[in-house]
C-alpha atoms as a PDB file:
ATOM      1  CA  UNK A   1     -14.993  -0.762   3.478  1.00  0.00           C
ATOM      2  CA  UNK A   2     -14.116   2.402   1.129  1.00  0.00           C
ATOM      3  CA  UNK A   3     -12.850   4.770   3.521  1.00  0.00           C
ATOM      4  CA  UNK A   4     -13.340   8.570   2.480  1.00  0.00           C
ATOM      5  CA  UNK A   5     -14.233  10.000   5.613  1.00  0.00           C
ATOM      6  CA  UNK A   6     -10.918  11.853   7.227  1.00  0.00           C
ATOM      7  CA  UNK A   7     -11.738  10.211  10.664  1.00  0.00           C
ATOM      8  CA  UNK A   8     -11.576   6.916   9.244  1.00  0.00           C
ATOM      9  CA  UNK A   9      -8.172   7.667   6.636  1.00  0.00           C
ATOM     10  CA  UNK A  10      -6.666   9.285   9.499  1.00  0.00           C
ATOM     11  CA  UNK A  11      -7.341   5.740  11.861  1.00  0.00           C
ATOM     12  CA  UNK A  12      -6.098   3.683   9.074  1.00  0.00           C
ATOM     13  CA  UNK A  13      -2.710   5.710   8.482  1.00  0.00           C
ATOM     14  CA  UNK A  14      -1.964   5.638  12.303  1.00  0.00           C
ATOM     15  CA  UNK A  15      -2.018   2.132  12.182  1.00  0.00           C
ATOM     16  CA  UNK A  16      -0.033   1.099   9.436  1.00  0.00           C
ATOM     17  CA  UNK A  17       3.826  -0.308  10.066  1.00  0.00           C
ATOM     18  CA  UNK A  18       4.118  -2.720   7.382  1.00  0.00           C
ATOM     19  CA  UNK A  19       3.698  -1.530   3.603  1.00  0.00           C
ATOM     20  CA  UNK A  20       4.210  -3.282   0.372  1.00  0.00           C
ATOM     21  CA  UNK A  21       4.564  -0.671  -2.384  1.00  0.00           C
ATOM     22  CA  UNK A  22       3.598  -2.241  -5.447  1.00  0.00           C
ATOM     23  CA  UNK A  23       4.601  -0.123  -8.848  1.00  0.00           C
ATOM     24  CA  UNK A  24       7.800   0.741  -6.413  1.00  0.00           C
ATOM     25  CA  UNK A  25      10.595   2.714  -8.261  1.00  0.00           C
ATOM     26  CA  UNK A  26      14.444   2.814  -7.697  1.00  0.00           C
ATOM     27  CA  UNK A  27      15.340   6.267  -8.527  1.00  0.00           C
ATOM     28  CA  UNK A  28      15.089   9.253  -6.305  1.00  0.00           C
ATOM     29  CA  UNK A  29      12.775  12.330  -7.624  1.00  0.00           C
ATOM     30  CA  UNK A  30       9.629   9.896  -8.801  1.00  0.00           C
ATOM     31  CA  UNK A  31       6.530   9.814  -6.774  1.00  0.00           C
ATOM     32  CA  UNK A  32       6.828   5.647  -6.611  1.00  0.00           C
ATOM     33  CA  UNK A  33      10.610   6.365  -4.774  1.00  0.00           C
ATOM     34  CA  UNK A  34      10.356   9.343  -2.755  1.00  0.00           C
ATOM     35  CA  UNK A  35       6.876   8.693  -1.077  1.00  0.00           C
ATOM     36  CA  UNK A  36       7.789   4.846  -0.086  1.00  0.00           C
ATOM     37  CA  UNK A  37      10.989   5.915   1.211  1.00  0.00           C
ATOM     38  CA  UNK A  38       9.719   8.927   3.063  1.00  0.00           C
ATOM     39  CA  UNK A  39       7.083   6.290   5.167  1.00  0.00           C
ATOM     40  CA  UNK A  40      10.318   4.025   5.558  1.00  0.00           C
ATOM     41  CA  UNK A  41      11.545   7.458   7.005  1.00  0.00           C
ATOM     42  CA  UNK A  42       8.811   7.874   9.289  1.00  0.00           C
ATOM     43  CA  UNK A  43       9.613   4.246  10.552  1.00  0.00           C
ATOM     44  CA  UNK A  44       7.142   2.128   8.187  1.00  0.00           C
ATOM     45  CA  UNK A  45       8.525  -1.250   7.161  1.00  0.00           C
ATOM     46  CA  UNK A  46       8.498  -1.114   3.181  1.00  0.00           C
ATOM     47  CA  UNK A  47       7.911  -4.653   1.003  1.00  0.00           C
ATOM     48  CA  UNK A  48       8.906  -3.108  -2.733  1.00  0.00           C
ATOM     49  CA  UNK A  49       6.962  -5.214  -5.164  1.00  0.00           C
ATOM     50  CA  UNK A  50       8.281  -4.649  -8.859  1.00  0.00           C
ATOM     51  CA  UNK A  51       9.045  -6.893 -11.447  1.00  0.00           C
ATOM     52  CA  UNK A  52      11.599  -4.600 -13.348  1.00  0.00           C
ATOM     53  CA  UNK A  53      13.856  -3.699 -10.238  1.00  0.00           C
ATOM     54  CA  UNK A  54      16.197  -5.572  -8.152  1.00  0.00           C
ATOM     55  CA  UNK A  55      16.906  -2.990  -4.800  1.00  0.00           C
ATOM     56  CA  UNK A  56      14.522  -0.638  -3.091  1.00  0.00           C
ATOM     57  CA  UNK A  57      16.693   1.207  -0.404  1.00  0.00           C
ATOM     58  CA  UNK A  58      18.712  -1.563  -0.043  1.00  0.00           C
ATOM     59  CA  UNK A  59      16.798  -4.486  -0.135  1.00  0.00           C
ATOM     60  CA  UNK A  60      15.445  -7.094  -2.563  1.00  0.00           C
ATOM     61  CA  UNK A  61      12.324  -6.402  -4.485  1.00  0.00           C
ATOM     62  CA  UNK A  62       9.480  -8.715  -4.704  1.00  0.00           C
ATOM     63  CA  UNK A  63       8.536  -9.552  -8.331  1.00  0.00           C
ATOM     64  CA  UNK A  64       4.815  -9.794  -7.879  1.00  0.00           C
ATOM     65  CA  UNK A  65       1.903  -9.930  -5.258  1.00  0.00           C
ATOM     66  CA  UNK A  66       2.189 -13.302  -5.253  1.00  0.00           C
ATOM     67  CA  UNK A  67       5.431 -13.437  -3.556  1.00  0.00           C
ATOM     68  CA  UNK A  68       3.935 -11.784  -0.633  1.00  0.00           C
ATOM     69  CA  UNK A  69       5.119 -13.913   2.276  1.00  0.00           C
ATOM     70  CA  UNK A  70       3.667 -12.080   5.222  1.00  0.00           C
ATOM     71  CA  UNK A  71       0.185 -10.418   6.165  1.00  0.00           C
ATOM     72  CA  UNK A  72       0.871  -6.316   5.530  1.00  0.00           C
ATOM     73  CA  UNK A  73      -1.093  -3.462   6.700  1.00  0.00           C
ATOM     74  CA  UNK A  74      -1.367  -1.841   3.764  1.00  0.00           C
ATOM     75  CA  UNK A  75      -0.933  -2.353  -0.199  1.00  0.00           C
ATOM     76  CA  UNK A  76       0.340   0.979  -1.456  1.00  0.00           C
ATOM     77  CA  UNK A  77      -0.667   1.059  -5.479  1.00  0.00           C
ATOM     78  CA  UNK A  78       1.704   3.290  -8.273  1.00  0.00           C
ATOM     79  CA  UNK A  79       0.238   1.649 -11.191  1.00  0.00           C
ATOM     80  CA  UNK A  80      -2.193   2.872 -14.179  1.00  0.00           C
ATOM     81  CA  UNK A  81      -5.985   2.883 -13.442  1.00  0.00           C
ATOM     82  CA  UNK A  82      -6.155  -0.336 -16.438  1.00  0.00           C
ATOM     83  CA  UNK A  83      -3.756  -2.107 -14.525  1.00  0.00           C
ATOM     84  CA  UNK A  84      -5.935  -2.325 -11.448  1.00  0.00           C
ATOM     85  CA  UNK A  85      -8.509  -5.020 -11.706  1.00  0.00           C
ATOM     86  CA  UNK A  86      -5.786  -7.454 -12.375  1.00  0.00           C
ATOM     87  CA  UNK A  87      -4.466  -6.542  -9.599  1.00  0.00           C
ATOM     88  CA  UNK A  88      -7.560  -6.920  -7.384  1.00  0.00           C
ATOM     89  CA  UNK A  89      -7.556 -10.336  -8.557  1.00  0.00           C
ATOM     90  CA  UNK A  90      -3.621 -11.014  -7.611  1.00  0.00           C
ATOM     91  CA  UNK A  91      -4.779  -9.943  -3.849  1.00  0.00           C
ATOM     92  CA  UNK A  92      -7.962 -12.120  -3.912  1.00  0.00           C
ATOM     93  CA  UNK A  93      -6.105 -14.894  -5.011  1.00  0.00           C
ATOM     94  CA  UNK A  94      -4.045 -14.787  -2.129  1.00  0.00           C
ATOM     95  CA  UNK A  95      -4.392 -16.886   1.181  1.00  0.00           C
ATOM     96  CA  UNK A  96      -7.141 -14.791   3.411  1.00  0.00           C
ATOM     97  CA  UNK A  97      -3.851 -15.175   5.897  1.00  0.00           C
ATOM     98  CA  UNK A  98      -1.595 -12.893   3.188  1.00  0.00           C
ATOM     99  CA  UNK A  99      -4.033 -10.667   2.377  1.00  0.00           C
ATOM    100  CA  UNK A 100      -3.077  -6.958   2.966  1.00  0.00           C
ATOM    101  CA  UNK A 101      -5.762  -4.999   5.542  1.00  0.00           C
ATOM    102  CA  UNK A 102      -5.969  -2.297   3.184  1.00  0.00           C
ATOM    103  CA  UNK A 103      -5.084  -1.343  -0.361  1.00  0.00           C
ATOM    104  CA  UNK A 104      -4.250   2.396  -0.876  1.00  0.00           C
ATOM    105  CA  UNK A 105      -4.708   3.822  -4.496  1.00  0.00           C
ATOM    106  CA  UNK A 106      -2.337   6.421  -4.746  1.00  0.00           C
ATOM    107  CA  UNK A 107      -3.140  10.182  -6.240  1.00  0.00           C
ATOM    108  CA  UNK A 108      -5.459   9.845  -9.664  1.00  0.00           C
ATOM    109  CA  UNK A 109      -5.490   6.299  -9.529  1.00  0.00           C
ATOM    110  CA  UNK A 110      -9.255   4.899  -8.672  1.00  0.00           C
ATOM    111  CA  UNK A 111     -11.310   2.286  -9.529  1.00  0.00           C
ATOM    112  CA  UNK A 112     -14.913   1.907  -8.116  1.00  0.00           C
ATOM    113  CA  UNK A 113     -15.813  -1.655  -8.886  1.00  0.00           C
ATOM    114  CA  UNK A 114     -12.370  -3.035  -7.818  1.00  0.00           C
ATOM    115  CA  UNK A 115     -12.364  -0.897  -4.673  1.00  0.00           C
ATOM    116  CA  UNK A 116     -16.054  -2.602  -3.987  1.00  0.00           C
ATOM    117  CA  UNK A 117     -14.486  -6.301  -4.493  1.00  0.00           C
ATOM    118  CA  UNK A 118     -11.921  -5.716  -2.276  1.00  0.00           C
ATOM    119  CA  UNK A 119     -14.668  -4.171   0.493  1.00  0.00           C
ATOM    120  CA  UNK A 120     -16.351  -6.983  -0.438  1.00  0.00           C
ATOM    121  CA  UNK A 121     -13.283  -8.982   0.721  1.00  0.00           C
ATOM    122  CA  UNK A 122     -13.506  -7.529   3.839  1.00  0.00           C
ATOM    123  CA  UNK A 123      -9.879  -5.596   2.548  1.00  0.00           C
ATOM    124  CA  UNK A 124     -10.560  -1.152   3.361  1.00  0.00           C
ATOM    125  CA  UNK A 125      -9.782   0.822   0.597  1.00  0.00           C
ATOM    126  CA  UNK A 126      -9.065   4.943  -0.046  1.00  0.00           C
ATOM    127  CA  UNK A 127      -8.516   5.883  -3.905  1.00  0.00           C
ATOM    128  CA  UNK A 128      -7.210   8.854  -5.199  1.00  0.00           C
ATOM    129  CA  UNK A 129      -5.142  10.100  -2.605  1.00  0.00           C
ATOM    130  CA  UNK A 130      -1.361  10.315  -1.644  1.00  0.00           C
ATOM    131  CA  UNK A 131      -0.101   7.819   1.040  1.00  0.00           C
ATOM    132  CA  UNK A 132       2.160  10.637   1.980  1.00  0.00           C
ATOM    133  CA  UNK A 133       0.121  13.447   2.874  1.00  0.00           C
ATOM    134  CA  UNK A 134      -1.834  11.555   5.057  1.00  0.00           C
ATOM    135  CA  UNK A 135       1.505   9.880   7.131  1.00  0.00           C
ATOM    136  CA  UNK A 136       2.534  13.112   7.134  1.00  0.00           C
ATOM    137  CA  UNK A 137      -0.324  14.173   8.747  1.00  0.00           C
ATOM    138  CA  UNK A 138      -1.171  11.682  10.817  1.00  0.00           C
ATOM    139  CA  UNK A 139       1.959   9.325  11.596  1.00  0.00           C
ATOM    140  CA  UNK A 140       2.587   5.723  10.953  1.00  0.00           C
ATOM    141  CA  UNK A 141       2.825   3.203  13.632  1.00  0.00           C
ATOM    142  CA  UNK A 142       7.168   2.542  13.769  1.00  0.00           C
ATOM    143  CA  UNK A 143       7.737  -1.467  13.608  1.00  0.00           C
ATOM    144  CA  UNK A 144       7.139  -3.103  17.040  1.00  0.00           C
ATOM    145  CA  UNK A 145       4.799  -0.466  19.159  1.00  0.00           C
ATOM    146  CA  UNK A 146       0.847  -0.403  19.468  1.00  0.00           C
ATOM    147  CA  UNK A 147      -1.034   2.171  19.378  1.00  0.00           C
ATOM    148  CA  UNK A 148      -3.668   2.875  22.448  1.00  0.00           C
END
């Protein structure tokens, strides 16, 4: 499903705990640091994916999707709009069991036939808006609680 309705964004935000970043940066001041570590702030377990850095906040950074070892909530995307059917196809090549629940294409990054194969997946989708705003807004669920 394409989520664009703020009902639905807003339900998808308040459920996410575990977020892979992919296009992750190390250095403080760029959108692909601050915004990942701000939802680590907010008490959102980050999985930095990033083939050109070693340490996000500490810990190792995953090379590719592919080394995706766990089911996430969430697939946070800081990568050019040419870069993105490639990697639609990295997620759909995953196990169904590693797939993220949702991809979220970060400000000015969208791509409607993409975001309809992953719907198609059965994987939710929001383009073109900023991850942050929306936690901000609406809270993340912190590692280990439910929400009612």
């Amino acid at each position: 499903m394409i989520l664009d309705d703020e009902k639905e964004i807003g339900a998808a935000v308040r459920d996410l705990s575990t977020i892979a970043v992919l296009g992750v940066k190390d250095k403080e001041g760029e959108v692909a640091h601050d915004i990942p570590a701000m939802l680590a702030g907010l008490g959102a377990r980050i999985i930095p994916i990033n083939p050109h850095i070693q340490r996000f906040l500490g810990q190792p950074v995953l090379a590719r999707i592919g080394d995706l070892a766990e089911k996430v909530d969430c697939l946070d995307v800081f990568r050019r709009i040419e870069a993105i059917p490639g990697h639609v196809d990295e997620i759909l090549a995953l196990p169904s069991e590693l797939r993220p629940r949702g991809v979220w294409l970060q400000s000015g990054i969208f791509h409607d036939q993409a975001a309809q194969r992953l719907a198609d997946a059965g994987i939710w989708v929001v383009q073109d808006r900023c991850l942050g705003v929306y936690a901000r807004r609406y809270g993340v669920r912190k590692i280990g609680t439910t929400n009612a």
